[in-house]
N, C-alpha and C. Protein backbone atom coordinates (compact mmCIF):
# COMPACT_ATOMS: atom_id res chain seq x y z
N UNK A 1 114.90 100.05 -67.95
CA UNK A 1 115.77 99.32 -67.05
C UNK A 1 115.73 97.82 -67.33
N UNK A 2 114.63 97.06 -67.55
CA UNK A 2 114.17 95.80 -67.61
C UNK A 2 115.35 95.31 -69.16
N UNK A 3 115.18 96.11 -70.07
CA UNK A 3 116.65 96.35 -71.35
C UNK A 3 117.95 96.02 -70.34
N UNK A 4 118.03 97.08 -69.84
CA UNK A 4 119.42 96.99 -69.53
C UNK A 4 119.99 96.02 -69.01
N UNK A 5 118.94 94.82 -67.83
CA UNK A 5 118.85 94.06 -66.90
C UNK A 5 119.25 92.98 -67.72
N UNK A 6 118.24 92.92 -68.59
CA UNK A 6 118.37 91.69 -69.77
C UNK A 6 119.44 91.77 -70.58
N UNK A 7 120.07 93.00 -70.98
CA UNK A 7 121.68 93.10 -71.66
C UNK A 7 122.65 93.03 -70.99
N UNK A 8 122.91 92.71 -69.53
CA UNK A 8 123.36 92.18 -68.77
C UNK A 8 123.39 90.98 -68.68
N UNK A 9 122.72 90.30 -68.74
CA UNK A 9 122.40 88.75 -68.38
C UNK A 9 123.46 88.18 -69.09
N UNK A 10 123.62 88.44 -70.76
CA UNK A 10 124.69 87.79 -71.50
C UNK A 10 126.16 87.89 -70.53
N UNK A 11 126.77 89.30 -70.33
CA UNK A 11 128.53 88.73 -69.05
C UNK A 11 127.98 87.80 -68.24
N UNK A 12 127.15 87.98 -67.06
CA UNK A 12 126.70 87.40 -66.31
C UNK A 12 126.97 85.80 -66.28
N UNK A 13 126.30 85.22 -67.31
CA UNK A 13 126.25 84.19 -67.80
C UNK A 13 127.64 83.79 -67.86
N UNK A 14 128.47 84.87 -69.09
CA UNK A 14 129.50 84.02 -69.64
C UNK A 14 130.64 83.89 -68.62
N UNK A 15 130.57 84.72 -67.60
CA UNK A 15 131.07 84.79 -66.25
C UNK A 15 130.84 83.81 -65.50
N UNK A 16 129.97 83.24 -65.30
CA UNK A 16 130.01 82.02 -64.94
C UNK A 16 130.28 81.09 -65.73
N UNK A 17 129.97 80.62 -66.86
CA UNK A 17 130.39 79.57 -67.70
C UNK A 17 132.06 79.52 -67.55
N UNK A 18 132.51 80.59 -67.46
CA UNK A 18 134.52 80.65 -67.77
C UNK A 18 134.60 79.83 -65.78
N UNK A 19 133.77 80.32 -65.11
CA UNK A 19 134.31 79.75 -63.81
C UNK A 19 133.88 78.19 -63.68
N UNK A 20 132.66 78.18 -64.35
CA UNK A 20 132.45 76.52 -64.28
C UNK A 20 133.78 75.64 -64.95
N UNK A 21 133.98 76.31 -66.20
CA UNK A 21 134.85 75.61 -66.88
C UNK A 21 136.59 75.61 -66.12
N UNK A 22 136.61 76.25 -65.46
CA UNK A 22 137.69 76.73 -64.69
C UNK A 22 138.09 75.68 -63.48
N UNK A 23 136.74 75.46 -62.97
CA UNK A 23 136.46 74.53 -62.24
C UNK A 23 136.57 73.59 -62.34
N UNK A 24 136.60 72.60 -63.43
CA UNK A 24 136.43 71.44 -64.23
C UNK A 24 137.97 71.33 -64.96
N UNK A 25 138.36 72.45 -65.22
CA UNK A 25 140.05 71.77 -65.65
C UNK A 25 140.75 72.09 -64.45
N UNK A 26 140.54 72.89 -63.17
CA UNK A 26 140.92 72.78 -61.81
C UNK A 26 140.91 71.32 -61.34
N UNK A 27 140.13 70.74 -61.57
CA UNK A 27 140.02 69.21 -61.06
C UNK A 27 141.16 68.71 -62.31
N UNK A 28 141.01 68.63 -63.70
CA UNK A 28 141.53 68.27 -64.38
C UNK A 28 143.22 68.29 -64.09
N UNK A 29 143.21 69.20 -63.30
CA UNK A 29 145.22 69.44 -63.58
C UNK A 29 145.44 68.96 -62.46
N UNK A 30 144.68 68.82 -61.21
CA UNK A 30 144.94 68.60 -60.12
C UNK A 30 145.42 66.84 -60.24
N UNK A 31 144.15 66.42 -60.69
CA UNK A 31 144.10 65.05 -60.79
C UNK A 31 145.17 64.36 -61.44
N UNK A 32 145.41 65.24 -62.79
CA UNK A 32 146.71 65.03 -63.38
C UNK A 32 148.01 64.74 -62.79
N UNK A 33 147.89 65.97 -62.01
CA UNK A 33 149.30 66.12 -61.15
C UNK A 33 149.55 65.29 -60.04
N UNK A 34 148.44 64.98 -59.20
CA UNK A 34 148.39 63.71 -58.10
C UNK A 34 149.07 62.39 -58.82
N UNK A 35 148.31 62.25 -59.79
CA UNK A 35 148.16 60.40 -60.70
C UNK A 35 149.49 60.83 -60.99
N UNK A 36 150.52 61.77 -61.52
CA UNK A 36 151.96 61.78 -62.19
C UNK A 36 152.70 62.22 -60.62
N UNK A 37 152.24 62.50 -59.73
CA UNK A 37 153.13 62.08 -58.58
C UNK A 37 152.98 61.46 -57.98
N UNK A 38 152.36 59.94 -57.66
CA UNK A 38 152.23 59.60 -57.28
C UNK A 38 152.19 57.52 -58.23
N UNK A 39 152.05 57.73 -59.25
CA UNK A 39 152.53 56.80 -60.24
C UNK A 39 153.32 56.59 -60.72
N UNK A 40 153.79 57.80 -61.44
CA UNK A 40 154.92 58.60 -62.13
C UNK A 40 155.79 58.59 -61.34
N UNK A 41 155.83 59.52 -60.29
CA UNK A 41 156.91 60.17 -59.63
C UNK A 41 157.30 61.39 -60.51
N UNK A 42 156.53 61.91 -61.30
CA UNK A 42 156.95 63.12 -62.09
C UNK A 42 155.53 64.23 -61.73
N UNK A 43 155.27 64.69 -60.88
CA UNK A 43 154.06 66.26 -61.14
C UNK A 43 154.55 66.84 -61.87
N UNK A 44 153.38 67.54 -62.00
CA UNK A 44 153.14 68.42 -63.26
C UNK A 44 153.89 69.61 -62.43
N UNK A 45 154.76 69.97 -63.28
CA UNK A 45 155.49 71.46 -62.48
C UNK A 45 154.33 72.72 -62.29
N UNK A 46 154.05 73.51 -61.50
CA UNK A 46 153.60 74.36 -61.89
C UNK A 46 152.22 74.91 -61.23
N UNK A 47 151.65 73.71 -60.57
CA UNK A 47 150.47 73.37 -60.82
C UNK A 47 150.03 74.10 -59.19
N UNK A 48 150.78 73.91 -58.40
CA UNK A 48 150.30 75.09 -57.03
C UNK A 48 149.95 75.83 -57.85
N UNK A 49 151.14 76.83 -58.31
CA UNK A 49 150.78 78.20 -58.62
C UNK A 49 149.88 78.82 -59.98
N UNK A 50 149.38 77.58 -60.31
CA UNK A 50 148.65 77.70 -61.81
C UNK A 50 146.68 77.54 -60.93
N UNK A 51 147.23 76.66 -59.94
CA UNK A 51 145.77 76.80 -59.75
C UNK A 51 145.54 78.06 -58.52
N UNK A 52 146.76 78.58 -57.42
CA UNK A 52 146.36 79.55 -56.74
C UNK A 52 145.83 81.02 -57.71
N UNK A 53 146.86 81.06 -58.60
CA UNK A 53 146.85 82.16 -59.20
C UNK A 53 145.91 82.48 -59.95
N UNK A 54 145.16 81.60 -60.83
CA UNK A 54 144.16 81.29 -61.97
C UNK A 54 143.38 80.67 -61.48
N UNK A 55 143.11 79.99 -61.07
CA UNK A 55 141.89 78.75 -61.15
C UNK A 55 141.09 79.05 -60.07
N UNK A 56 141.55 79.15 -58.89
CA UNK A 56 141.18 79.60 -57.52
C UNK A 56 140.62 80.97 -58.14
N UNK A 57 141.07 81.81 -58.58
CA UNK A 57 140.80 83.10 -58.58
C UNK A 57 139.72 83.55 -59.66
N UNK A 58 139.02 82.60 -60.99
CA UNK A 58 138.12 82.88 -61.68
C UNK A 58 137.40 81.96 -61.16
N UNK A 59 137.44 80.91 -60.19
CA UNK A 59 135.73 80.17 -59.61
C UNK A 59 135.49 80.94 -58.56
N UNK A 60 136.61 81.64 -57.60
CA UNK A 60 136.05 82.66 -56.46
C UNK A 60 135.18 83.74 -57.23
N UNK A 61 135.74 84.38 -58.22
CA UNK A 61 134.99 85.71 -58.21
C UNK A 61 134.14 86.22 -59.38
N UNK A 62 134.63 85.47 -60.12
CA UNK A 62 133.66 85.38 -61.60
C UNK A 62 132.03 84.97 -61.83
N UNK A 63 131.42 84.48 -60.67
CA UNK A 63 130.29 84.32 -60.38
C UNK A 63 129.64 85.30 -59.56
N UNK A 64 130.42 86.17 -59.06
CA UNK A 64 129.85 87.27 -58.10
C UNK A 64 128.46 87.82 -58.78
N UNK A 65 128.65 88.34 -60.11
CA UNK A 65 127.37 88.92 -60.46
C UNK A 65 125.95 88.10 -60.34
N UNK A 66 126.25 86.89 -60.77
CA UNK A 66 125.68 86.01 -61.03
C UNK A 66 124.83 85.83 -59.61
N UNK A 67 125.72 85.51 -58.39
CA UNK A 67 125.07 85.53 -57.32
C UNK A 67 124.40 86.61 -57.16
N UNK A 68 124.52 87.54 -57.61
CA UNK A 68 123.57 89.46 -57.13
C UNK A 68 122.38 89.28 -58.12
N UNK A 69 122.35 88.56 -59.37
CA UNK A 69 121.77 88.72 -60.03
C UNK A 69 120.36 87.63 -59.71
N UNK A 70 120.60 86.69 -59.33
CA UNK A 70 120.02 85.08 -58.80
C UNK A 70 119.27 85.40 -57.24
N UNK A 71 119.64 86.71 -56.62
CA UNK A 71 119.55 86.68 -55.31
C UNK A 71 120.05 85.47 -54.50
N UNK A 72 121.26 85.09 -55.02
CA UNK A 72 121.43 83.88 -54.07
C UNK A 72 122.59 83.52 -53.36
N UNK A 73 123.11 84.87 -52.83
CA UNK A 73 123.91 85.12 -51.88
C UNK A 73 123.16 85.36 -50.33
N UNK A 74 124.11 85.32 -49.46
CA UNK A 74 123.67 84.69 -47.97
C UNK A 74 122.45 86.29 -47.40
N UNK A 75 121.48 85.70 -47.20
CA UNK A 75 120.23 86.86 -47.02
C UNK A 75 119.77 85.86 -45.48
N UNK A 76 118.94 86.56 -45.36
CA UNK A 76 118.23 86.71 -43.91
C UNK A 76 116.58 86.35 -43.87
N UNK A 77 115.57 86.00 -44.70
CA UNK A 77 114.70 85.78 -45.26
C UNK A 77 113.81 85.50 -44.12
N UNK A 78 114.13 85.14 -42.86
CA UNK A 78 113.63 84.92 -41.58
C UNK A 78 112.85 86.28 -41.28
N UNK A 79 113.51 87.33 -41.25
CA UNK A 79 113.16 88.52 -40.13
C UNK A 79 112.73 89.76 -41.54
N UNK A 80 113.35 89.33 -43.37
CA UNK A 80 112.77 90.45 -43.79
C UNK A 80 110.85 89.68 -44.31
N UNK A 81 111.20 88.71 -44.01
CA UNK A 81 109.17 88.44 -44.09
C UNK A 81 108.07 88.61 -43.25
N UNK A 82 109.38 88.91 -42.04
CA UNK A 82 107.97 89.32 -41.17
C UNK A 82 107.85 90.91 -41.45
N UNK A 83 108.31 92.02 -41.89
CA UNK A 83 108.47 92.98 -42.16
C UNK A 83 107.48 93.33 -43.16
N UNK A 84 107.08 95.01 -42.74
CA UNK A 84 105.95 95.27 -44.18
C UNK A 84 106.81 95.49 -45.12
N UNK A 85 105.86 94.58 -46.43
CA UNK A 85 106.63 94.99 -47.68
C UNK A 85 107.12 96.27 -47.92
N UNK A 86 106.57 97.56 -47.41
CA UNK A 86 107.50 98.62 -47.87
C UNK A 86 108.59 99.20 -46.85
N UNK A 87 108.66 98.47 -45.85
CA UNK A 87 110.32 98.57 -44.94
C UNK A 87 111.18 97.77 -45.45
N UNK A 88 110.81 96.37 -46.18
CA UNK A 88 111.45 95.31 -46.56
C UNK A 88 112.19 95.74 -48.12
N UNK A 89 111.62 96.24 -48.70
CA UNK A 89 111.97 96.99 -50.03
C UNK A 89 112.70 98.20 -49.64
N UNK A 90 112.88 98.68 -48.76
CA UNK A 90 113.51 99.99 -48.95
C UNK A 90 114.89 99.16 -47.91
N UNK A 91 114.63 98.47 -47.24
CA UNK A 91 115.67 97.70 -46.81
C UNK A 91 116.90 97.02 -47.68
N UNK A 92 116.03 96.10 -48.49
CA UNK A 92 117.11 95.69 -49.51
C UNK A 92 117.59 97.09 -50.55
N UNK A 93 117.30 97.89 -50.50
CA UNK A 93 117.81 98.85 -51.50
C UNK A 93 118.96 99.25 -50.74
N UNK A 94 119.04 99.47 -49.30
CA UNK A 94 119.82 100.14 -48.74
C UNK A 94 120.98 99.05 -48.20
N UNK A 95 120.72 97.90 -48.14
CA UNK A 95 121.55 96.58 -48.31
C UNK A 95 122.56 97.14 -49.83
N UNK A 96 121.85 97.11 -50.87
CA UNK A 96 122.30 97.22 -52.42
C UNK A 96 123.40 98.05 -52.17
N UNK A 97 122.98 99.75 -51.72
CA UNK A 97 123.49 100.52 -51.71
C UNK A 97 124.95 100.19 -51.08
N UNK A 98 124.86 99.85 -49.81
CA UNK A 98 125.95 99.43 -49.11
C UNK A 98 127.03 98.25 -49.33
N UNK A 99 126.41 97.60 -50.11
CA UNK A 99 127.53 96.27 -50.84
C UNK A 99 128.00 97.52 -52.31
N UNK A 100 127.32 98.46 -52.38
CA UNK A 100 127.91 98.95 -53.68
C UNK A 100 128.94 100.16 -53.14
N UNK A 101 129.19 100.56 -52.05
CA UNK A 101 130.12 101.19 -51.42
C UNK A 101 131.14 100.48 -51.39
N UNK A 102 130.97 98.81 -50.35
CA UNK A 102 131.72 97.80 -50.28
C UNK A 102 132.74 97.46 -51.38
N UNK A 103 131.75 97.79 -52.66
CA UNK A 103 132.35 97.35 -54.09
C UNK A 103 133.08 98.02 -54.70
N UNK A 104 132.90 99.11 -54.38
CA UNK A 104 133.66 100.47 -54.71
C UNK A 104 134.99 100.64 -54.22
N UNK A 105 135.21 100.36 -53.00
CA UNK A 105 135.97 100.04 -52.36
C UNK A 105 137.11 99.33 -52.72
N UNK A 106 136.67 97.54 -52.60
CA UNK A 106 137.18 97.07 -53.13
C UNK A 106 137.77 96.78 -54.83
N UNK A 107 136.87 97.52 -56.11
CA UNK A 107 137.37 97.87 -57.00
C UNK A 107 138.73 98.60 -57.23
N UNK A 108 138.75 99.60 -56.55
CA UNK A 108 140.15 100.71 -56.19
C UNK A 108 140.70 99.89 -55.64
N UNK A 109 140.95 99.39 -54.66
CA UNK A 109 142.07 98.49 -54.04
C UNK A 109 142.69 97.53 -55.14
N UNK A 110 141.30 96.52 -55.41
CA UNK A 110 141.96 95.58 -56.27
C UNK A 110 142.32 96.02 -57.92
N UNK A 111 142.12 96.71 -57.89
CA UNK A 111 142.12 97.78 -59.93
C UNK A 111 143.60 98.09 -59.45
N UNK A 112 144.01 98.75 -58.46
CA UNK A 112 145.06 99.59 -58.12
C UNK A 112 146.36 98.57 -57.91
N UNK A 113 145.81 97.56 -57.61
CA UNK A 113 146.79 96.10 -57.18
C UNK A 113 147.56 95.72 -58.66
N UNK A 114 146.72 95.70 -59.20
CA UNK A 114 145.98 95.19 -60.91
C UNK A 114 147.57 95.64 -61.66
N UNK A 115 147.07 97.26 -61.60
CA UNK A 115 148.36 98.06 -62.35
C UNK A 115 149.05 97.73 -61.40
N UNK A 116 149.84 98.02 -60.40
CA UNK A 116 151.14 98.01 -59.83
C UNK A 116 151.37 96.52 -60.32
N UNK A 117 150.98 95.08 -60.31
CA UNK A 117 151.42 94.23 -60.91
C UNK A 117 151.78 93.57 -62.01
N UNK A 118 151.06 94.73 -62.98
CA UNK A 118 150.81 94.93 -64.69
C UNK A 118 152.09 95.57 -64.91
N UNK A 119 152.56 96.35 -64.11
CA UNK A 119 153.66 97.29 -64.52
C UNK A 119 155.04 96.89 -63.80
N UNK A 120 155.28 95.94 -63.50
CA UNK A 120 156.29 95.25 -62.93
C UNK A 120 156.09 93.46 -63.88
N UNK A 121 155.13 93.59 -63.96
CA UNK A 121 155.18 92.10 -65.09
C UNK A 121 155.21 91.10 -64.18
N UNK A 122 154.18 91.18 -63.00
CA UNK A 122 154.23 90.18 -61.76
C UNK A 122 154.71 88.76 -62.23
N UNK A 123 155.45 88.05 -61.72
CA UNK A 123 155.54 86.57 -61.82
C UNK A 123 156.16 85.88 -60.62
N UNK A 124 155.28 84.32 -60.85
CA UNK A 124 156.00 83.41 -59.82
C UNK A 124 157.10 82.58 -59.97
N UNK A 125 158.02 81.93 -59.02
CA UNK A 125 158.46 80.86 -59.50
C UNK A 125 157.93 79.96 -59.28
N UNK A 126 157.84 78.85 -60.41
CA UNK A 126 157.20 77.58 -59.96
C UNK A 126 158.32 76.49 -60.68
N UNK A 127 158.91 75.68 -59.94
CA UNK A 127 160.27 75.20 -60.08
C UNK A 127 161.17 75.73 -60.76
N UNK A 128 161.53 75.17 -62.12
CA UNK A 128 162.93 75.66 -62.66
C UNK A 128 162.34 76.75 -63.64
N UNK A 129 160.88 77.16 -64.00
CA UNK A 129 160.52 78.14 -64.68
C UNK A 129 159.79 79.37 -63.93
N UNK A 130 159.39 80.26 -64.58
CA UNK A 130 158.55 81.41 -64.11
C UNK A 130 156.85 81.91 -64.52
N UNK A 131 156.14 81.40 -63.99
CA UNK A 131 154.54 81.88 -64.63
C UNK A 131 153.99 83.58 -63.97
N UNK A 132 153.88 84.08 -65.14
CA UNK A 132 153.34 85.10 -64.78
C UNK A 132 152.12 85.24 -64.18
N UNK A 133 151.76 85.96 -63.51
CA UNK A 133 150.50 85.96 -62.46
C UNK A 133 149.75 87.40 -62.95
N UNK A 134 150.27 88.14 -63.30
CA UNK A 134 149.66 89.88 -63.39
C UNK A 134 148.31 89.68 -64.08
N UNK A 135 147.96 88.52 -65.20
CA UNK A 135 146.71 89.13 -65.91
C UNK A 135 145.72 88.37 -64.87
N UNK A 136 146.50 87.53 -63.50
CA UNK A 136 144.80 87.16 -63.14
C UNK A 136 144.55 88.27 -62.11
N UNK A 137 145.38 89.10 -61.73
CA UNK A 137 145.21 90.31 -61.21
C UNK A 137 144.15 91.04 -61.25
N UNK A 138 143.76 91.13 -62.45
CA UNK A 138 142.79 92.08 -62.93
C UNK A 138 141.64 91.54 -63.11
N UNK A 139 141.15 90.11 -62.76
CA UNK A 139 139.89 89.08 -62.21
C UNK A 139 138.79 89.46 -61.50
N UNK A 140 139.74 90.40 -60.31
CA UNK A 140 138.72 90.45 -58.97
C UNK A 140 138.08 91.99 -59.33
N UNK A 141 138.66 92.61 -59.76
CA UNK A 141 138.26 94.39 -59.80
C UNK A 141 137.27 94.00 -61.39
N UNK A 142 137.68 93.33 -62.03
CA UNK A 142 136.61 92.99 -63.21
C UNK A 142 135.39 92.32 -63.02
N UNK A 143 135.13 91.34 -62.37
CA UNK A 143 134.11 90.74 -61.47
C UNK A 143 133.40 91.36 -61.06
N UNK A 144 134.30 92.47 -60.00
CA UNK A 144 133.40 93.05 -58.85
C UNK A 144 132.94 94.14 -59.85
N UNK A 145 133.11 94.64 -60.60
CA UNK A 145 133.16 95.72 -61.74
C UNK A 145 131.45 95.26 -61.99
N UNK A 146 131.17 94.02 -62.48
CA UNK A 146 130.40 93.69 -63.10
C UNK A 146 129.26 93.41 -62.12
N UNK A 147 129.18 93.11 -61.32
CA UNK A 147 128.91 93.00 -59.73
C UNK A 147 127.78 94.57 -59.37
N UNK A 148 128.79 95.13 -59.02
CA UNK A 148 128.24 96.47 -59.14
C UNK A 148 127.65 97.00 -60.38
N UNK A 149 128.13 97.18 -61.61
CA UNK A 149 127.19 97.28 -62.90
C UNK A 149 125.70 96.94 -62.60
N UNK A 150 125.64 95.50 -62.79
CA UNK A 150 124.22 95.47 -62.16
C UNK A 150 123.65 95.45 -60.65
N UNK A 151 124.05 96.08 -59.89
CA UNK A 151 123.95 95.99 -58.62
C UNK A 151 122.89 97.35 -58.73
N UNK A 152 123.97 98.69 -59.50
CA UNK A 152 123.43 100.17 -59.70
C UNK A 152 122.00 99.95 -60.90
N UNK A 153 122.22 99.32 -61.79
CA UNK A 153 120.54 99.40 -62.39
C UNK A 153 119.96 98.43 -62.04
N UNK A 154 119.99 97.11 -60.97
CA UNK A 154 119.10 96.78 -60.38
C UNK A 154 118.86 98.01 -59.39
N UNK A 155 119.15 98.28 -58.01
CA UNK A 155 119.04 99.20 -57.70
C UNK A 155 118.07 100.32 -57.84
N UNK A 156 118.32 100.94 -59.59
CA UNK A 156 117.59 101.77 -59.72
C UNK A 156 116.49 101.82 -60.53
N UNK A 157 116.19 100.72 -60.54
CA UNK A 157 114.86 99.52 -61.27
C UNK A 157 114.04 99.26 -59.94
N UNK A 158 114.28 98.77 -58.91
CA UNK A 158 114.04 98.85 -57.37
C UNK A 158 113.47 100.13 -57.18
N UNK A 159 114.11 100.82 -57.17
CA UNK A 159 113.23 102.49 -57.04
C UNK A 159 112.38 102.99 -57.55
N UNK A 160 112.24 102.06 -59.04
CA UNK A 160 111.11 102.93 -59.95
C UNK A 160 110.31 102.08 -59.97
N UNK A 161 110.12 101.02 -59.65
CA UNK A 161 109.03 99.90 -59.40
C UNK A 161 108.17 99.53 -58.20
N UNK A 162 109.21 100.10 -57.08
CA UNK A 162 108.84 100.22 -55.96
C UNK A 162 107.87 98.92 -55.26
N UNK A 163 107.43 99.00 -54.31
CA UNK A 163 107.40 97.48 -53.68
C UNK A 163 106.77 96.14 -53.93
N UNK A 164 107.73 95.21 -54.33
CA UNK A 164 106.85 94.21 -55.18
C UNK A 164 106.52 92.93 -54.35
N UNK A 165 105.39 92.56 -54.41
CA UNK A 165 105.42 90.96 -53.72
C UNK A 165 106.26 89.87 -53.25
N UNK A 166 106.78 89.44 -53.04
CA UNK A 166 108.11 88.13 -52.57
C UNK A 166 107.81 87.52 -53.57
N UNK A 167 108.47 86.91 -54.31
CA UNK A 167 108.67 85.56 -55.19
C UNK A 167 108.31 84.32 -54.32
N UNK A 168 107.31 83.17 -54.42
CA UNK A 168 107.56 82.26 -53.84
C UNK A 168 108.78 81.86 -53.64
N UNK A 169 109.64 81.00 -52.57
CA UNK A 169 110.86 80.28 -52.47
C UNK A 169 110.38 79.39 -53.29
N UNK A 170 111.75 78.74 -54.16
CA UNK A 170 111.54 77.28 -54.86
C UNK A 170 111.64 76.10 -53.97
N UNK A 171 111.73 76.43 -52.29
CA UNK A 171 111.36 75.31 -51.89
C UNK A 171 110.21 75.21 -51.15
N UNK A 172 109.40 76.47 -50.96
CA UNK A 172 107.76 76.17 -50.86
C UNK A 172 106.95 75.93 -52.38
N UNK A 173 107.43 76.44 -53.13
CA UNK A 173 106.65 76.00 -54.45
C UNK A 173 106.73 74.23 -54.49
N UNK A 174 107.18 73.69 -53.89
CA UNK A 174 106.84 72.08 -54.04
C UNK A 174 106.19 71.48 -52.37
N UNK A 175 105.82 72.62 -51.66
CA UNK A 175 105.04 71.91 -50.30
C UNK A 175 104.02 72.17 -50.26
């Protein structure tokens, strides 16, 4: 499992790197488009629907794994430390389990969105032209795809290791 965990890490990563960078020409076009309407009097055409459609949509969800993987999505850390380590471990497994229903879920919905917009050739208007929208469609069900991937062999690495100590927090490791 500890293989598989670690052959994971590479999407993970590059999943976030595409949203950082996403992030950073998000500011880039924005800024663009302000300074040319507002100097100019000319914006950049386009640019709502370039950043709702795209930009917005690989810094929302392209880090998802990343957060499952980091543990550093919104937890409760108050009430599972007072807990014995082996209610607390079988707790978060059953947390796992249930965001991986969640995920499941939402995969089919959004996969299913995916094609019906793939197969109509979704597009917007954004002034006098048309940007297609369909391939960021397929963002959120790929994400969450990856999300769950390692969600199920963390998970079942969790089970075969069974109950392990807490990690210090990195903000008691400096008190």
């Amino acid at each position: 499992m500890d293989r598989l965990l670690k052959w994971l890490e590479w999407p993970i990563q590059f999943f976030l790197w595409i949203a950082l960078i996403a992030g950073f020409l998000m500011l880039l076009h924005v800024s663009a488009d302000v300074t040319g309407r507002y100097f100019f009097g000319r914006p950049i055409e386009g640019t709502t629907e370039i950043v709702s459609a795209y930009y917005m949509v690989i810094v929302a969800y392209l880090p998802w794994a990343y957060l499952a993987k980091n543990d550093t999505h919104i937890s409760v850390d108050i009430f599972t430390r007072l807990m014995p380590l082996g209610f607390a471990h079988w707790l978060d497994i059953a947390v796992k389990v249930v965001v991986l229903l969640y995920l499941s879920i939402f995969i089919y919905q959004t996969g299913s969105q995916a094609i019906n917009q793939t197969r109509i050739h979704e597009v917007w208007q954004a002034g006098t032209s048309f940007i297609p929208v369909w391939p960021s469609r397929w963002l959120p069900p790929v994400a969450a795809g990856l999300m769950a991937l390692y969600l199920i062999v963390k998970t079942i690495d969790d089970i075969i290791k069974g109950p392990q100590p807490p990690a210090p927090h990195p903000v008691e490791e400096g008190a």
